[in-house]
C-alpha atoms as a PDB file:
ATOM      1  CA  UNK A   1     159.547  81.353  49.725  1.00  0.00           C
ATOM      2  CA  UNK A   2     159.535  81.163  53.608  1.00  0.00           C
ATOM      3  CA  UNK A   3     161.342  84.490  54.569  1.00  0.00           C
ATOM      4  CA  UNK A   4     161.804  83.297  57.808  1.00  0.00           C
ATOM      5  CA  UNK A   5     162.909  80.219  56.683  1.00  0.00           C
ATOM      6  CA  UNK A   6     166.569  78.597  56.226  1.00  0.00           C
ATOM      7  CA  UNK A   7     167.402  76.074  54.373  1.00  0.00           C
ATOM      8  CA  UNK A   8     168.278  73.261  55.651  1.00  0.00           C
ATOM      9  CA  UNK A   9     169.296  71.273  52.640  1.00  0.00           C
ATOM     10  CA  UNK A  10     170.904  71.484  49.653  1.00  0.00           C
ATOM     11  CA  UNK A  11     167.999  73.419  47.555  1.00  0.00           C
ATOM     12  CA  UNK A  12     166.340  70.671  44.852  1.00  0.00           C
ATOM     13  CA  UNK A  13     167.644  70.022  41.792  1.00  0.00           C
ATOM     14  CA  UNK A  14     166.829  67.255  38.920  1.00  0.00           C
ATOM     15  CA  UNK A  15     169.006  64.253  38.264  1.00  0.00           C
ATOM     16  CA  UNK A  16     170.404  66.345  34.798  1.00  0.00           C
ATOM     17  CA  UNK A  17     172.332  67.922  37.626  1.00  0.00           C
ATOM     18  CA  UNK A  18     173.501  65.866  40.058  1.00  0.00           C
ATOM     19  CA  UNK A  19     174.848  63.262  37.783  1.00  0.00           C
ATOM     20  CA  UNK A  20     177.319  66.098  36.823  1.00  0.00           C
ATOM     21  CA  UNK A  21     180.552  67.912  38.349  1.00  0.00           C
ATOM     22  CA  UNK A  22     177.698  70.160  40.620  1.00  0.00           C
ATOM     23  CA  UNK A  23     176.244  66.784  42.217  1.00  0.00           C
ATOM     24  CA  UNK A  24     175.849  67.496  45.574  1.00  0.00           C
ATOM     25  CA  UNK A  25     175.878  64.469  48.270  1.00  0.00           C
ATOM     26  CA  UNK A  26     177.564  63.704  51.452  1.00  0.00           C
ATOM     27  CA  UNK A  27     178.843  60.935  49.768  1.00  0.00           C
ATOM     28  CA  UNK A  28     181.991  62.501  49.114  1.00  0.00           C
ATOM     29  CA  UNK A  29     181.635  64.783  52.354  1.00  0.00           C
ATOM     30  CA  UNK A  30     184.596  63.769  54.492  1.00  0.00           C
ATOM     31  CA  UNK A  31     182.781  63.997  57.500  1.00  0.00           C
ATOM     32  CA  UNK A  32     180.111  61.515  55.963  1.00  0.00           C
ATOM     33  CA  UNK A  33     179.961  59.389  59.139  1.00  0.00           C
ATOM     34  CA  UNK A  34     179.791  62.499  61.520  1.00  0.00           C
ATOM     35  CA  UNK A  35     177.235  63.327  59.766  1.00  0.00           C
ATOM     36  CA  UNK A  36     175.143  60.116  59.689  1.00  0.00           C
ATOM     37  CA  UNK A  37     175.262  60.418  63.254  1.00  0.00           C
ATOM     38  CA  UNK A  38     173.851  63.201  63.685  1.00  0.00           C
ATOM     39  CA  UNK A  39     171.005  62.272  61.364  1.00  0.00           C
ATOM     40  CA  UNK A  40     171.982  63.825  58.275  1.00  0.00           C
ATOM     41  CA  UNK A  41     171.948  61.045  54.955  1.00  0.00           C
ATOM     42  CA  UNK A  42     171.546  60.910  50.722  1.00  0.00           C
ATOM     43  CA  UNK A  43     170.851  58.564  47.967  1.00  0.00           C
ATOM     44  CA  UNK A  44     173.338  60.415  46.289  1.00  0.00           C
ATOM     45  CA  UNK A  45     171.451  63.581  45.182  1.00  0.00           C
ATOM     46  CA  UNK A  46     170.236  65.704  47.725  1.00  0.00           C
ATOM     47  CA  UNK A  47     171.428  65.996  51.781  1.00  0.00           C
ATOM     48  CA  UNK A  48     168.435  65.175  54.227  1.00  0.00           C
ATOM     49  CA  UNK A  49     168.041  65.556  57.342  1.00  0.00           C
ATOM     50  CA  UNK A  50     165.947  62.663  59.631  1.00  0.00           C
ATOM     51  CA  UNK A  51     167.805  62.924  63.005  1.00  0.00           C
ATOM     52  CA  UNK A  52     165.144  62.814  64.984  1.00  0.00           C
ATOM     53  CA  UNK A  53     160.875  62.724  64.726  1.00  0.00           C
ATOM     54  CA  UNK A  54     160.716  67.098  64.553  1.00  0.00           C
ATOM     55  CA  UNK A  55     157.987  67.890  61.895  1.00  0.00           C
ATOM     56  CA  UNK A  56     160.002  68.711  58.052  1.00  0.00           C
ATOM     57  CA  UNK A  57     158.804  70.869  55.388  1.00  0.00           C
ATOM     58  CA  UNK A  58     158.289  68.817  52.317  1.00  0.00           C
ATOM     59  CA  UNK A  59     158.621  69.619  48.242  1.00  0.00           C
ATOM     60  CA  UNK A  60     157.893  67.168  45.969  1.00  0.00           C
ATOM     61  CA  UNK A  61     157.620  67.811  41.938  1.00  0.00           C
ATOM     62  CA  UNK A  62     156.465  66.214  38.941  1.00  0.00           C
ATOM     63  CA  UNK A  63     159.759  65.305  36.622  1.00  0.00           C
ATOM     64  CA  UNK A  64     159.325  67.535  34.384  1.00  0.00           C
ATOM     65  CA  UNK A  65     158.395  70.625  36.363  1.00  0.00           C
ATOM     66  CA  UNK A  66     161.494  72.686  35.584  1.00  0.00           C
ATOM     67  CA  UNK A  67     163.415  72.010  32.028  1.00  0.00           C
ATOM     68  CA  UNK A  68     166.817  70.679  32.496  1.00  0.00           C
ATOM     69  CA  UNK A  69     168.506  73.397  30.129  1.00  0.00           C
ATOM     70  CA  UNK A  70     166.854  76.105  33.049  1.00  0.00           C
ATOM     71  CA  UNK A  71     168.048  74.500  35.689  1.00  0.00           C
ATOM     72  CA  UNK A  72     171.660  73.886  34.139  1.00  0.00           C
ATOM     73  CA  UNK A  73     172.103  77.664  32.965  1.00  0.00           C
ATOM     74  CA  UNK A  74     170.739  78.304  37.310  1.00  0.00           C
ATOM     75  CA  UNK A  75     173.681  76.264  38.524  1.00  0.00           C
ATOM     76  CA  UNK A  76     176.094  77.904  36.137  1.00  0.00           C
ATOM     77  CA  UNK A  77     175.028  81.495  37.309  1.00  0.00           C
ATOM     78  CA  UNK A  78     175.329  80.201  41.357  1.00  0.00           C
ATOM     79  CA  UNK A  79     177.504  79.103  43.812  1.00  0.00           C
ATOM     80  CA  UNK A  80     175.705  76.420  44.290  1.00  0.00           C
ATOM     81  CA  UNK A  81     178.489  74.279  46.798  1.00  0.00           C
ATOM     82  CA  UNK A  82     179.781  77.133  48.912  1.00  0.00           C
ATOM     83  CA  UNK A  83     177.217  79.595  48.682  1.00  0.00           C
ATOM     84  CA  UNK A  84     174.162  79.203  51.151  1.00  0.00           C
ATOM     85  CA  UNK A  85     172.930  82.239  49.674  1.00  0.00           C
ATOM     86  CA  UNK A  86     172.641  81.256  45.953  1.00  0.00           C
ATOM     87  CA  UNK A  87     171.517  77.845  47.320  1.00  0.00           C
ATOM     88  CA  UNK A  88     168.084  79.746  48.734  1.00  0.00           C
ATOM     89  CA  UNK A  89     167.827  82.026  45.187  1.00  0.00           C
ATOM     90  CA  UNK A  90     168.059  78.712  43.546  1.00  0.00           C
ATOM     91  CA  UNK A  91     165.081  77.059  45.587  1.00  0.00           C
ATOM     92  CA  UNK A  92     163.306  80.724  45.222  1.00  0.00           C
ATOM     93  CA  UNK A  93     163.446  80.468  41.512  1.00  0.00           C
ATOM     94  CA  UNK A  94     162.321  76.549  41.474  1.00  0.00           C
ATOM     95  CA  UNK A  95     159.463  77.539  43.356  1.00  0.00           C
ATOM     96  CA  UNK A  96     158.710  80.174  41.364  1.00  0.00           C
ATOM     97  CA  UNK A  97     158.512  78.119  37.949  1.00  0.00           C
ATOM     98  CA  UNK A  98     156.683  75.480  39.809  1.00  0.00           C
ATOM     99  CA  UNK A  99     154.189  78.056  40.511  1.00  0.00           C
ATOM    100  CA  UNK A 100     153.513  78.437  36.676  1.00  0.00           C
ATOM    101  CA  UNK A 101     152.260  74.857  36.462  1.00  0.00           C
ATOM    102  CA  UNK A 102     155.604  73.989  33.956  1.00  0.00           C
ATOM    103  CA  UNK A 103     155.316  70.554  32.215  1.00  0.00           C
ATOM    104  CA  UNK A 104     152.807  68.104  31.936  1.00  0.00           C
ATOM    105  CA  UNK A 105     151.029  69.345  35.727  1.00  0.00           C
ATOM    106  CA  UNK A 106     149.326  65.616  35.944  1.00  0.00           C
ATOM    107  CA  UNK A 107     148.127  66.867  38.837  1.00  0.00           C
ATOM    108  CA  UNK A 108     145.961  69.261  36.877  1.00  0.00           C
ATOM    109  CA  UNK A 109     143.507  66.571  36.365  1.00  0.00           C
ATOM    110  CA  UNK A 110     140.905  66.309  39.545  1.00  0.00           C
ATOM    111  CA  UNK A 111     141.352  62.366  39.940  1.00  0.00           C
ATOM    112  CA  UNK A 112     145.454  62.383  40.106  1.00  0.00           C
ATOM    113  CA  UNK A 113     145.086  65.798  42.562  1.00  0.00           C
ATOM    114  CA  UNK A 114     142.352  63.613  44.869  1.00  0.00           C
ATOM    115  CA  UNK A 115     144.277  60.463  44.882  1.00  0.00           C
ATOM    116  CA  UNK A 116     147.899  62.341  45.664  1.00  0.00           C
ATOM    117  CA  UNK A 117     145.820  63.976  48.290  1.00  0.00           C
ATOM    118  CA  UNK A 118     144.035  60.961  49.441  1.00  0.00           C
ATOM    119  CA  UNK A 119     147.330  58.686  50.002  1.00  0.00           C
ATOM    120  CA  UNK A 120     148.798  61.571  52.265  1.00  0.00           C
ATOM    121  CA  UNK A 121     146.069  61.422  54.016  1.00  0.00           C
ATOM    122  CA  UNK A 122     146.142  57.863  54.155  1.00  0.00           C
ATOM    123  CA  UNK A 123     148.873  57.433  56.462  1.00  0.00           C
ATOM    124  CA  UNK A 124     148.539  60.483  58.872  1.00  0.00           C
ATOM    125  CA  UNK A 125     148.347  58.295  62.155  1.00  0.00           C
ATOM    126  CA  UNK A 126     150.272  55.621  60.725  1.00  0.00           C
ATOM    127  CA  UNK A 127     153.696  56.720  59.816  1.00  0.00           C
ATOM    128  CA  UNK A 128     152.954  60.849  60.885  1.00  0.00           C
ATOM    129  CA  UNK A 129     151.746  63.659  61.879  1.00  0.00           C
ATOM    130  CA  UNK A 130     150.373  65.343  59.104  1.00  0.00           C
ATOM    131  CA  UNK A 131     149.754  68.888  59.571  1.00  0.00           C
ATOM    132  CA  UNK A 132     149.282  71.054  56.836  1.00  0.00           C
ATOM    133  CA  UNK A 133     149.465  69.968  52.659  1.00  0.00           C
ATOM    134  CA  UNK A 134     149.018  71.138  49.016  1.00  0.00           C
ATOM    135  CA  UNK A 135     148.403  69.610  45.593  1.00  0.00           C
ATOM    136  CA  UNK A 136     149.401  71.385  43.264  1.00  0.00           C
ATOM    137  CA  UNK A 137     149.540  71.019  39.093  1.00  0.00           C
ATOM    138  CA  UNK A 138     153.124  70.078  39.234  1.00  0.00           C
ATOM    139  CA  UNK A 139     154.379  69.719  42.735  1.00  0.00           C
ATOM    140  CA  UNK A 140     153.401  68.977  46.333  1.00  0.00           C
ATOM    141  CA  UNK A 141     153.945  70.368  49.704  1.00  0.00           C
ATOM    142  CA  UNK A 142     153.621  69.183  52.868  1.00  0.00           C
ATOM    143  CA  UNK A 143     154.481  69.664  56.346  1.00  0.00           C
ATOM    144  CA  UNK A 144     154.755  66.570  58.805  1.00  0.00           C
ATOM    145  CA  UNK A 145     156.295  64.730  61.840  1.00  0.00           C
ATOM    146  CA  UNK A 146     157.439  61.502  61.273  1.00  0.00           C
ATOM    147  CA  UNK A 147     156.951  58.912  64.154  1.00  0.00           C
ATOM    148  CA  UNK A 148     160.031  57.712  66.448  1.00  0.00           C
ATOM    149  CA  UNK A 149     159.769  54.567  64.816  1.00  0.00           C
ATOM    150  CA  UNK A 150     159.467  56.060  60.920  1.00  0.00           C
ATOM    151  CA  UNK A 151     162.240  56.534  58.509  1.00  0.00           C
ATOM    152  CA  UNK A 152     161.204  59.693  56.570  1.00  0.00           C
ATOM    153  CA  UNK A 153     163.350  58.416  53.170  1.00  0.00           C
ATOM    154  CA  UNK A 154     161.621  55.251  53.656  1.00  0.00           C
ATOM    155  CA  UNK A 155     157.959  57.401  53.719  1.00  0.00           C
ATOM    156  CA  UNK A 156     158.616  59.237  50.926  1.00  0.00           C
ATOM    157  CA  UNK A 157     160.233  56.171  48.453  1.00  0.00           C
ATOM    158  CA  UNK A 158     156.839  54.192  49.458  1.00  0.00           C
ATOM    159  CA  UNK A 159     154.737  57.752  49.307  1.00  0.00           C
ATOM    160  CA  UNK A 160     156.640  57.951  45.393  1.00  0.00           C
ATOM    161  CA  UNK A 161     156.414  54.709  44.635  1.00  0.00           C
ATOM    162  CA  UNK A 162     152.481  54.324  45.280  1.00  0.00           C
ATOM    163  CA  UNK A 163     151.229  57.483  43.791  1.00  0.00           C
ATOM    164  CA  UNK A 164     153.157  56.985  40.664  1.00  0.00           C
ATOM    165  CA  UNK A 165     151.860  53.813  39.838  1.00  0.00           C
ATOM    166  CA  UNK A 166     147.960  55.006  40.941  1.00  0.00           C
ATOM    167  CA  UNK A 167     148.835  58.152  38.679  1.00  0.00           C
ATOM    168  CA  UNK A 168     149.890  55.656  35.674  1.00  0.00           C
ATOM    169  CA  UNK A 169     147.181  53.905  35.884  1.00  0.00           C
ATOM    170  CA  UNK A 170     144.741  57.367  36.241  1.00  0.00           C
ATOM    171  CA  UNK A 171     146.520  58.513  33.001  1.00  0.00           C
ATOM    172  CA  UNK A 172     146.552  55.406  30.827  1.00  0.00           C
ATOM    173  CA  UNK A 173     150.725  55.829  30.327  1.00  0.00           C
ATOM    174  CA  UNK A 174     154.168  54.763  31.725  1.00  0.00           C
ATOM    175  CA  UNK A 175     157.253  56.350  32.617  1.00  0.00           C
ATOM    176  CA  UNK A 176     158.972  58.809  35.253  1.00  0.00           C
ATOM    177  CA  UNK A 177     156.203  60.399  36.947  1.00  0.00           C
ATOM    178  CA  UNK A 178     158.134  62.366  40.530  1.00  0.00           C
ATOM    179  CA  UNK A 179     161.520  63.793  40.593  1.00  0.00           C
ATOM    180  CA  UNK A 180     164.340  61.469  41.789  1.00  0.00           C
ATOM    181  CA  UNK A 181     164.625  63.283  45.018  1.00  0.00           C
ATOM    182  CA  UNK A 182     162.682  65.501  47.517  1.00  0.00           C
ATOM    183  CA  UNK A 183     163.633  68.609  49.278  1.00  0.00           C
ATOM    184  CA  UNK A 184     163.288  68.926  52.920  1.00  0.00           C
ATOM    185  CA  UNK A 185     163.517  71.628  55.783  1.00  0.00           C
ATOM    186  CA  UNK A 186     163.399  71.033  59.241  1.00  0.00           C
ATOM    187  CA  UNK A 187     161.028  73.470  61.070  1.00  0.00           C
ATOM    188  CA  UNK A 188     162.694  75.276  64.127  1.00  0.00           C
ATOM    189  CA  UNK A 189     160.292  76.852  65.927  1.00  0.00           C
ATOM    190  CA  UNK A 190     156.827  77.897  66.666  1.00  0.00           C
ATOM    191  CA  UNK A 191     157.116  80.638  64.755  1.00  0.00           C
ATOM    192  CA  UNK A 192     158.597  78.877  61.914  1.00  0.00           C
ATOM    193  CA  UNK A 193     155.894  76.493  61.801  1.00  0.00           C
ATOM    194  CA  UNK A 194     152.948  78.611  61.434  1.00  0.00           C
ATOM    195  CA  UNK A 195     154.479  80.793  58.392  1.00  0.00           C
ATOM    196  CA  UNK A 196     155.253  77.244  56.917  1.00  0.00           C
ATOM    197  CA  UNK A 197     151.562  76.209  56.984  1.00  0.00           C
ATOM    198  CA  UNK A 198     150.671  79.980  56.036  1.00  0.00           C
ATOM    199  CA  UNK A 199     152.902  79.324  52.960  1.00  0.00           C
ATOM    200  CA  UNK A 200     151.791  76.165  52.032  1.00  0.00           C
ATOM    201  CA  UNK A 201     147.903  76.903  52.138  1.00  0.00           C
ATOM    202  CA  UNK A 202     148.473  79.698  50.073  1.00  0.00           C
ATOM    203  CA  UNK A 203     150.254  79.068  47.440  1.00  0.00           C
ATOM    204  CA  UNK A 204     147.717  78.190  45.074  1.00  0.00           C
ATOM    205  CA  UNK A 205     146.157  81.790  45.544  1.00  0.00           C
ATOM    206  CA  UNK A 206     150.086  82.905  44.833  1.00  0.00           C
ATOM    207  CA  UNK A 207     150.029  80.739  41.712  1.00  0.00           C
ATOM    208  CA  UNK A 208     146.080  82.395  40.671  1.00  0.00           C
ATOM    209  CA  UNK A 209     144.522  79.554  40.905  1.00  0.00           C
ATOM    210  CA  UNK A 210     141.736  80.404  43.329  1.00  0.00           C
ATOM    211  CA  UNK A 211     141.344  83.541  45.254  1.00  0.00           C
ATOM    212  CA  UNK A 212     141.461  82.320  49.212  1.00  0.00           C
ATOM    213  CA  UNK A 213     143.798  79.249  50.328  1.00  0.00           C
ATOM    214  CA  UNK A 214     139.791  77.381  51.283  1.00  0.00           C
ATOM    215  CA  UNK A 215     138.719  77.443  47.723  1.00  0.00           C
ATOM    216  CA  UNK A 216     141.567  75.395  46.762  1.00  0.00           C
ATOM    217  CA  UNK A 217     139.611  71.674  47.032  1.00  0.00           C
ATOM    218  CA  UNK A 218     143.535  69.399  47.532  1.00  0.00           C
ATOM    219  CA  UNK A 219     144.672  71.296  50.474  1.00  0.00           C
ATOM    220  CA  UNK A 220     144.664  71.295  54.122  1.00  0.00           C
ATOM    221  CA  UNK A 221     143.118  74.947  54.641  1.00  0.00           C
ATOM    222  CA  UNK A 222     139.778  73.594  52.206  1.00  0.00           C
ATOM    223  CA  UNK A 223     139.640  71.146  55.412  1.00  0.00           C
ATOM    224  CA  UNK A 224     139.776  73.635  58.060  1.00  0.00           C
ATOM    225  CA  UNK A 225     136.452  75.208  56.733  1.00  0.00           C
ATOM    226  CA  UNK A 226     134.368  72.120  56.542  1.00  0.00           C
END
């Protein structure tokens, strides 16, 4: 996890969740229009924040990266709607079990990693600024600016949509293939961003799967070196 970093969401949690009493959304929020204005909006599930074109730390997982029976025993244990605090432990543990490639990790498999990969890189000019990314088994990371002219929820439902359907295909099967919803943290600061990229490129040597963030061939520091 970021140290330096605060969360500026509602930390991600699986639809097994939010369809419950502990769904968090500003669609109940009473303030819901105040807070449109000032950029903040949700499907439903999770608050995000796309106020204005500032570049946003971005997690993305596989469906089936955390059990729902984990994540469910997590929200009983935290304060998950009042407590900032036990909203960070909560993203702190997700990103932990992400870390142990949980599930089915699709993106184990070099030509689902390459494609993810690929399609992020497809549109870096187009809809953003894409500075710094990961594939990982069973999530993604990235850190970008959307362009004045870009709506980030429409980037990531077309990002989803896309790569799910090219992942399908890869994998010869049918079904859920991303999470419902994305997590997303504004970066404030120079400071903020460079431990953001520092975190990203090196998470697979935190997760042992290669020894120094270059080795790892679906990233942005493998780039750097070349």
């Amino acid at each position: 996890m970021l140290n330096a970093g605060e969360v500026a969401c509602v930390p991600s949690i699986n639809s097994a969740l939010t369809r419950g009493s502990l769904r968090m959304s500003l669609i109940d929020s009473p303030h819901r229009e105040e807070l449109r204005t000032a950029g903040w909006h949700s499907r439903g599930y999770l608050p995000h924040f796309d106020g204005r074109a500032i570049p946003q730390f971005i997690t993305l997982r596989l469906f089936d990266s955390v059990p729902d029976g984990v994540l469910q025993r997590w929200a009983r244990e935290l304060d998950l709607v009042n407590s900032k605090t036990d909203q960070i432990i909560l993203q702190r543990r997700i990103e932990k079990y992400l870390d142990q490639g949980y599930g089915e990790a699709f993106m184990r498999i070099h030509d689902v990693a390459s494609m993810v990969q690929n399609e992020l890189l497809f549109y870096d000019g187009q809809r953003y600024r894409l500075s710094s990314w990961v594939v990982m088994p069973n999530h993604i990371h990235f850190l970008m600016t959307r362009f004045e002219a870009i709506v980030l929820a429409d980037v990531m439902q077309s990002f989803k949509s896309l790569t799910a359907h090219k992942a399908n295909k890869i994998l010869r099967r049918k079904g859920q293939f991303w999470m419902e919803d994305y997590f997303d943290r504004y970066i404030r600061n120079a400071n903020h961003f460079v431990k953001t990229v520092r975190y990203i490129e090196s998470n697979p040597v935190k997760a042992w799967l290669c020894k120094e963030p270059q080795d790892w061939p679906f990233s942005s520091a493998r780039f750097r070196t070349q």
